[in-house]
Every structure is written in structure tokens, then in C-alpha cells.
N, C-alpha and C. Protein backbone atom coordinates (compact mmCIF):
# COMPACT_ATOMS: atom_id res chain seq x y z
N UNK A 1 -15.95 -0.43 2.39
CA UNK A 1 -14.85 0.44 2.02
C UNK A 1 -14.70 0.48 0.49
N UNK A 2 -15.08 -0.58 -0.37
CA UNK A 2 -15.07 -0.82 -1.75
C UNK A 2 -16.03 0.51 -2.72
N UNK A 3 -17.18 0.72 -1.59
CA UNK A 3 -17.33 1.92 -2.74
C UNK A 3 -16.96 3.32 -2.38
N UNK A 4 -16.23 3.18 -1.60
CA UNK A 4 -16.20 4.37 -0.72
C UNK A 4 -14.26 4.86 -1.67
N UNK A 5 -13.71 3.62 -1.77
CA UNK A 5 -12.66 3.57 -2.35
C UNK A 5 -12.82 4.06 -4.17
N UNK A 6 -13.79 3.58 -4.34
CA UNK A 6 -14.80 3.90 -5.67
C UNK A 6 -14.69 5.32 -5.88
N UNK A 7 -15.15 5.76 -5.06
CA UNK A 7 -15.65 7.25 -5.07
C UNK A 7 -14.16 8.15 -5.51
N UNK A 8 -13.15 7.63 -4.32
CA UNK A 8 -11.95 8.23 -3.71
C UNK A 8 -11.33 8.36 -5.48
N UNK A 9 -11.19 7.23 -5.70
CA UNK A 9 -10.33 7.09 -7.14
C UNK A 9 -11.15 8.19 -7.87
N UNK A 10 -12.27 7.95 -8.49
CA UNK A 10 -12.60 8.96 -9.29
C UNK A 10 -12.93 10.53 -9.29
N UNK A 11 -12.60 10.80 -7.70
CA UNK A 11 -12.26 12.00 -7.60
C UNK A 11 -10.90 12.18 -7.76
N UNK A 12 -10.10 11.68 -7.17
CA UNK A 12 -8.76 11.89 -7.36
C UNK A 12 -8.40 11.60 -9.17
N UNK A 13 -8.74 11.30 -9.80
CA UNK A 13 -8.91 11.01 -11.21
C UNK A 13 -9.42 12.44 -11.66
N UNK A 14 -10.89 13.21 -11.05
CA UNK A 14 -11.16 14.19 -11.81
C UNK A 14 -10.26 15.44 -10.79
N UNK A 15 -8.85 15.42 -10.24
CA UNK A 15 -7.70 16.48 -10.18
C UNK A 15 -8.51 16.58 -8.48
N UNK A 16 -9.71 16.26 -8.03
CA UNK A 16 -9.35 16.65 -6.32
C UNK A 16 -8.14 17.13 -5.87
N UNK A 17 -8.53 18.36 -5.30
CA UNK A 17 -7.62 18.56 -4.32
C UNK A 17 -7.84 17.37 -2.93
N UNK A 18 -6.31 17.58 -2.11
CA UNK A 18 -6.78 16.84 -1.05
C UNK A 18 -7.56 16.69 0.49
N UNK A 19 -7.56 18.21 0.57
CA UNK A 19 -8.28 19.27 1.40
C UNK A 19 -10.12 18.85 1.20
N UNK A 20 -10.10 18.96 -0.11
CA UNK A 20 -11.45 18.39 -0.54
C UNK A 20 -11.70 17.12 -0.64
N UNK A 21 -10.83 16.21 -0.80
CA UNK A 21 -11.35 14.76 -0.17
C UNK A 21 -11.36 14.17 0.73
N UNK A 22 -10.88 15.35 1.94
CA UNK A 22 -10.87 14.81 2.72
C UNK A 22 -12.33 15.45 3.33
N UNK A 23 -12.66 16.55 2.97
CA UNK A 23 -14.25 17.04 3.57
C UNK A 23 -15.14 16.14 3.19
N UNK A 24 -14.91 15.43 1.63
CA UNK A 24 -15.38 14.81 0.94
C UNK A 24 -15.43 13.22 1.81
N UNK A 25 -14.35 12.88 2.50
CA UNK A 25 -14.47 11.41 3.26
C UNK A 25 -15.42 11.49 5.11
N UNK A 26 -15.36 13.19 5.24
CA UNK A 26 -15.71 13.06 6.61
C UNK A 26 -17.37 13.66 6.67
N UNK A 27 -17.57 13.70 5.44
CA UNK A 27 -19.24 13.70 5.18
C UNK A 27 -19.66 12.69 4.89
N UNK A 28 -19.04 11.50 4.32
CA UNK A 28 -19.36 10.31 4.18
C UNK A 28 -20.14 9.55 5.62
N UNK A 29 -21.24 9.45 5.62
CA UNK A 29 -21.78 8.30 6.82
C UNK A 29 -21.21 7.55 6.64
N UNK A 30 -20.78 6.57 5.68
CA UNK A 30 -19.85 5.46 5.94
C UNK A 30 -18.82 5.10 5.87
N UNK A 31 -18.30 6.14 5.50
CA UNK A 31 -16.95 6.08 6.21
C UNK A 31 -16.37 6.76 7.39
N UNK A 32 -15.55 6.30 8.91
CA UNK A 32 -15.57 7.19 9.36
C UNK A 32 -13.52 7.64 9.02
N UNK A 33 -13.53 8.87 9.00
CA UNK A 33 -12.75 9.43 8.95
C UNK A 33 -11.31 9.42 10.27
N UNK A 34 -10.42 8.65 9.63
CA UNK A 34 -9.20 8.60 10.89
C UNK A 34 -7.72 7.90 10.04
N UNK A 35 -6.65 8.43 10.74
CA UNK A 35 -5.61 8.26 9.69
C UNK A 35 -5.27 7.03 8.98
N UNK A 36 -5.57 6.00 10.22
CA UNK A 36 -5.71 4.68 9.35
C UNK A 36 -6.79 4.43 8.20
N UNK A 37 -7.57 4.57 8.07
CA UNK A 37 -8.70 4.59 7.56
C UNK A 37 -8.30 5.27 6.08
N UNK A 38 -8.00 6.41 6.22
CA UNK A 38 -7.81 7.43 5.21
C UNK A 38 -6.57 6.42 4.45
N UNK A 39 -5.57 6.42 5.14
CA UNK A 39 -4.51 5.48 4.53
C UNK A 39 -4.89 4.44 3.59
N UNK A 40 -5.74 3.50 4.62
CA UNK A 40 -6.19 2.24 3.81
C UNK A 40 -7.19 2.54 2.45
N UNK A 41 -7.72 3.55 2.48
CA UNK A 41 -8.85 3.77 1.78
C UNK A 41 -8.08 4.42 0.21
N UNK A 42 -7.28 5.44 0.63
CA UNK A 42 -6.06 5.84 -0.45
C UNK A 42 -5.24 4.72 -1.14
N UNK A 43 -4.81 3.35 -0.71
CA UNK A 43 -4.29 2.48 -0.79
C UNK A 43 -5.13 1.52 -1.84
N UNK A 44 -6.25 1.27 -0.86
CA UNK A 44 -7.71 0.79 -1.76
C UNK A 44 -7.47 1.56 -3.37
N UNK A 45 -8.56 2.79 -3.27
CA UNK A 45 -8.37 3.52 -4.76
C UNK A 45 -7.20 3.60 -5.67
N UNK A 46 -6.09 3.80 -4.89
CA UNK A 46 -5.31 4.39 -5.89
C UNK A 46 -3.84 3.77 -5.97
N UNK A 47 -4.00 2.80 -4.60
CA UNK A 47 -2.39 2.10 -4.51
C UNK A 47 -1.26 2.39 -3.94
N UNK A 48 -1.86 4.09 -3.09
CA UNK A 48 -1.26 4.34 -2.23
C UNK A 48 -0.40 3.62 -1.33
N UNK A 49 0.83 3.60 -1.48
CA UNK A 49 1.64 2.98 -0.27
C UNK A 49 1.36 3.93 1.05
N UNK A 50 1.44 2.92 2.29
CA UNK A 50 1.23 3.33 3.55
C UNK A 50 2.31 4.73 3.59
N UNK A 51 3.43 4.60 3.35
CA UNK A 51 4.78 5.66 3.38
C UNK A 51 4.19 6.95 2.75
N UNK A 52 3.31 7.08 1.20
CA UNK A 52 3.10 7.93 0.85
C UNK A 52 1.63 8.44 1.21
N UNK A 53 1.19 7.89 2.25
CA UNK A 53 -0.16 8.15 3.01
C UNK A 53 0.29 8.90 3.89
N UNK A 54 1.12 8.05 4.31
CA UNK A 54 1.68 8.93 6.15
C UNK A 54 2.29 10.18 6.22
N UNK A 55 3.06 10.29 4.52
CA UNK A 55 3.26 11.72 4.33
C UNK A 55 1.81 12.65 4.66
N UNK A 56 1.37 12.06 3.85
CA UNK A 56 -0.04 13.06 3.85
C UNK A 56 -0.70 13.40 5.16
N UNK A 57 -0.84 12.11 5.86
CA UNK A 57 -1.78 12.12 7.10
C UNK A 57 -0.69 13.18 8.03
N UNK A 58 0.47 13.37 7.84
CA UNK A 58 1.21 13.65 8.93
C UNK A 58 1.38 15.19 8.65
N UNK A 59 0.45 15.72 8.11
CA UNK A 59 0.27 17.56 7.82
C UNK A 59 -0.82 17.84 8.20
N UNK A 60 -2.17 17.30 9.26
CA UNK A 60 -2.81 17.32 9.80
C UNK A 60 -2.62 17.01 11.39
N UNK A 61 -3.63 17.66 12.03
CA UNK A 61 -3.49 16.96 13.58
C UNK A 61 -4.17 15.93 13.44
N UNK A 62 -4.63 14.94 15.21
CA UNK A 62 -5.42 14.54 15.20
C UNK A 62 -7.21 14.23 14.61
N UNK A 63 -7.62 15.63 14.47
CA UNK A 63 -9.07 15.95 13.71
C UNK A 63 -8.81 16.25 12.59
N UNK A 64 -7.98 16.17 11.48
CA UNK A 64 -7.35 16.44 10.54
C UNK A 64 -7.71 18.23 10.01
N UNK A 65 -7.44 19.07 11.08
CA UNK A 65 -7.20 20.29 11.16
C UNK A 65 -5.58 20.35 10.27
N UNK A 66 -5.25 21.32 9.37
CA UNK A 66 -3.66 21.09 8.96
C UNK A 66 -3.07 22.15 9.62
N UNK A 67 -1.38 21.51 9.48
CA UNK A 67 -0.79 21.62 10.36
C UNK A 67 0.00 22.46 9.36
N UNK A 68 0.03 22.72 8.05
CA UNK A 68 0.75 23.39 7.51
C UNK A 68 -0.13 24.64 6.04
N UNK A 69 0.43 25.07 5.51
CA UNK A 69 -1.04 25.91 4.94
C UNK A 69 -1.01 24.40 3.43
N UNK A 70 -2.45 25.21 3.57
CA UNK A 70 -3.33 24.58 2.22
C UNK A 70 -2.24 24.26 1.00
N UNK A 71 -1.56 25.62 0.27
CA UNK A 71 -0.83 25.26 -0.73
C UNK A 71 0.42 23.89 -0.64
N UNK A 72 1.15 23.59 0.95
CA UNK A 72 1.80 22.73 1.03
C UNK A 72 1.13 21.49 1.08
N UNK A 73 -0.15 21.35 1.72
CA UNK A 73 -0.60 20.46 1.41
C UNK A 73 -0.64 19.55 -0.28
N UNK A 74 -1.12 20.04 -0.75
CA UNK A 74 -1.75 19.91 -2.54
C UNK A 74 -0.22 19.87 -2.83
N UNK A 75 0.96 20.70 -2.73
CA UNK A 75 2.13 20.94 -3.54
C UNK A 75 2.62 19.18 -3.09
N UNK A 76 2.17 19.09 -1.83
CA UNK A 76 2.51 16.96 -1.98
C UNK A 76 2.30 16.41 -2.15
N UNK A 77 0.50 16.52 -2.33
CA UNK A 77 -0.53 15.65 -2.72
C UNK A 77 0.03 15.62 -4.57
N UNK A 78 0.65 16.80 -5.18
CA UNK A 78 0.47 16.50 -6.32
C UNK A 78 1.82 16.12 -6.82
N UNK A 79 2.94 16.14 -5.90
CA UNK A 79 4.06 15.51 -6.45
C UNK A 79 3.83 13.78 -5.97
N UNK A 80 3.56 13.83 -5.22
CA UNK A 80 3.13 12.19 -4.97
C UNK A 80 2.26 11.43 -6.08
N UNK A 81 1.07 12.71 -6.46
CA UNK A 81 0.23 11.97 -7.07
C UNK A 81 1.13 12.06 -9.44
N UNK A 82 1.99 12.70 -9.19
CA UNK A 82 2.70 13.15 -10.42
C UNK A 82 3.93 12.38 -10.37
N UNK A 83 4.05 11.69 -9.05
CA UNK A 83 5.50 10.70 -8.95
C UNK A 83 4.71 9.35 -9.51
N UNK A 84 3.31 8.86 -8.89
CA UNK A 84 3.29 7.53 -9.53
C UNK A 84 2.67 7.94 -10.73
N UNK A 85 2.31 8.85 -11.43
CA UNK A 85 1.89 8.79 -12.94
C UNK A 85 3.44 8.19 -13.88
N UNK A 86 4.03 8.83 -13.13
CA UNK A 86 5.98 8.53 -13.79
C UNK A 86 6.04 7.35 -13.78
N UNK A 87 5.62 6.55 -13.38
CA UNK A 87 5.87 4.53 -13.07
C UNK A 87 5.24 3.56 -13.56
């Protein structure tokens, strides 16, 4: 999970969207893709708290199809990710 967490940070570093890391985690052979996983792995890279994962994970279904459009996605991914730059 260490380089896989590797990866995660420095995309999310070069502005990833989250739509794209997540295509980006379920092309990964080694990683497999599932909400825990995604959580822990966000947590890994970037320090993600579980709370501000579960936001995320919880705008997808099960197959992480979303459950809400694209722009709401990112509009949380980037206040989340613009709330811990503030700290």
C-alpha cells in the first residue's frame, strides 16, 4: 500500500481530480479498489481522516459509479482538500 499511497499523494499534489484517482486506483493491479481501501490509502498519502474519506466514498455506489454529478464531486474533494491546506 506504501507505494501505491506514493503515487496517491503526488497526484493529489499535482491538483488530481478525484474522479481521476479514482480510475487511476482501479487500474492499479495492486491495489484493489473498495471503500475501505480507498479510505485507508487517502489516509496513508495525505492524512485523510476516515470522516473526510467517508464523505467522499459516500457519493459513489457500491462499484464506485457516482451518485451525484462530477462537479459535486471535485466541489468536495476540493473544499476538503483546501480545508486541510488552512491547518
Amino acid at each position: 500500500m506504501e507505494g501505491v499511497a506514493a503515487d496517491v499523494r503526488q497526484r493529489i499534489h499535482d491538483g488530481c481530480r478525484f474522479v481521476d484517482l479514482l480510475s487511476f486506483l482501479a487500474l492499479d493491479e495492486s491495489f484493489k479498489l473498495t471503500p475501505f481501501n480507498l479510505m485507508r490509502v487517502l489516509s496513508e498519502a495525505i492524512g485523510l481522516s476516515m470522516i473526510e474519506s467517508r464523505e467522499m466514498t459516500s457519493m459513489f455506489d457500491e462499484k464506485f459509479s457516482p451518485l451525484v454529478p462530477d462537479a459535486d464531486i471535485e466541489h468536495q474533494w476540493r473544499a476538503i482538500l483546501d480545508g486541510r491546506r488552512g491547518t
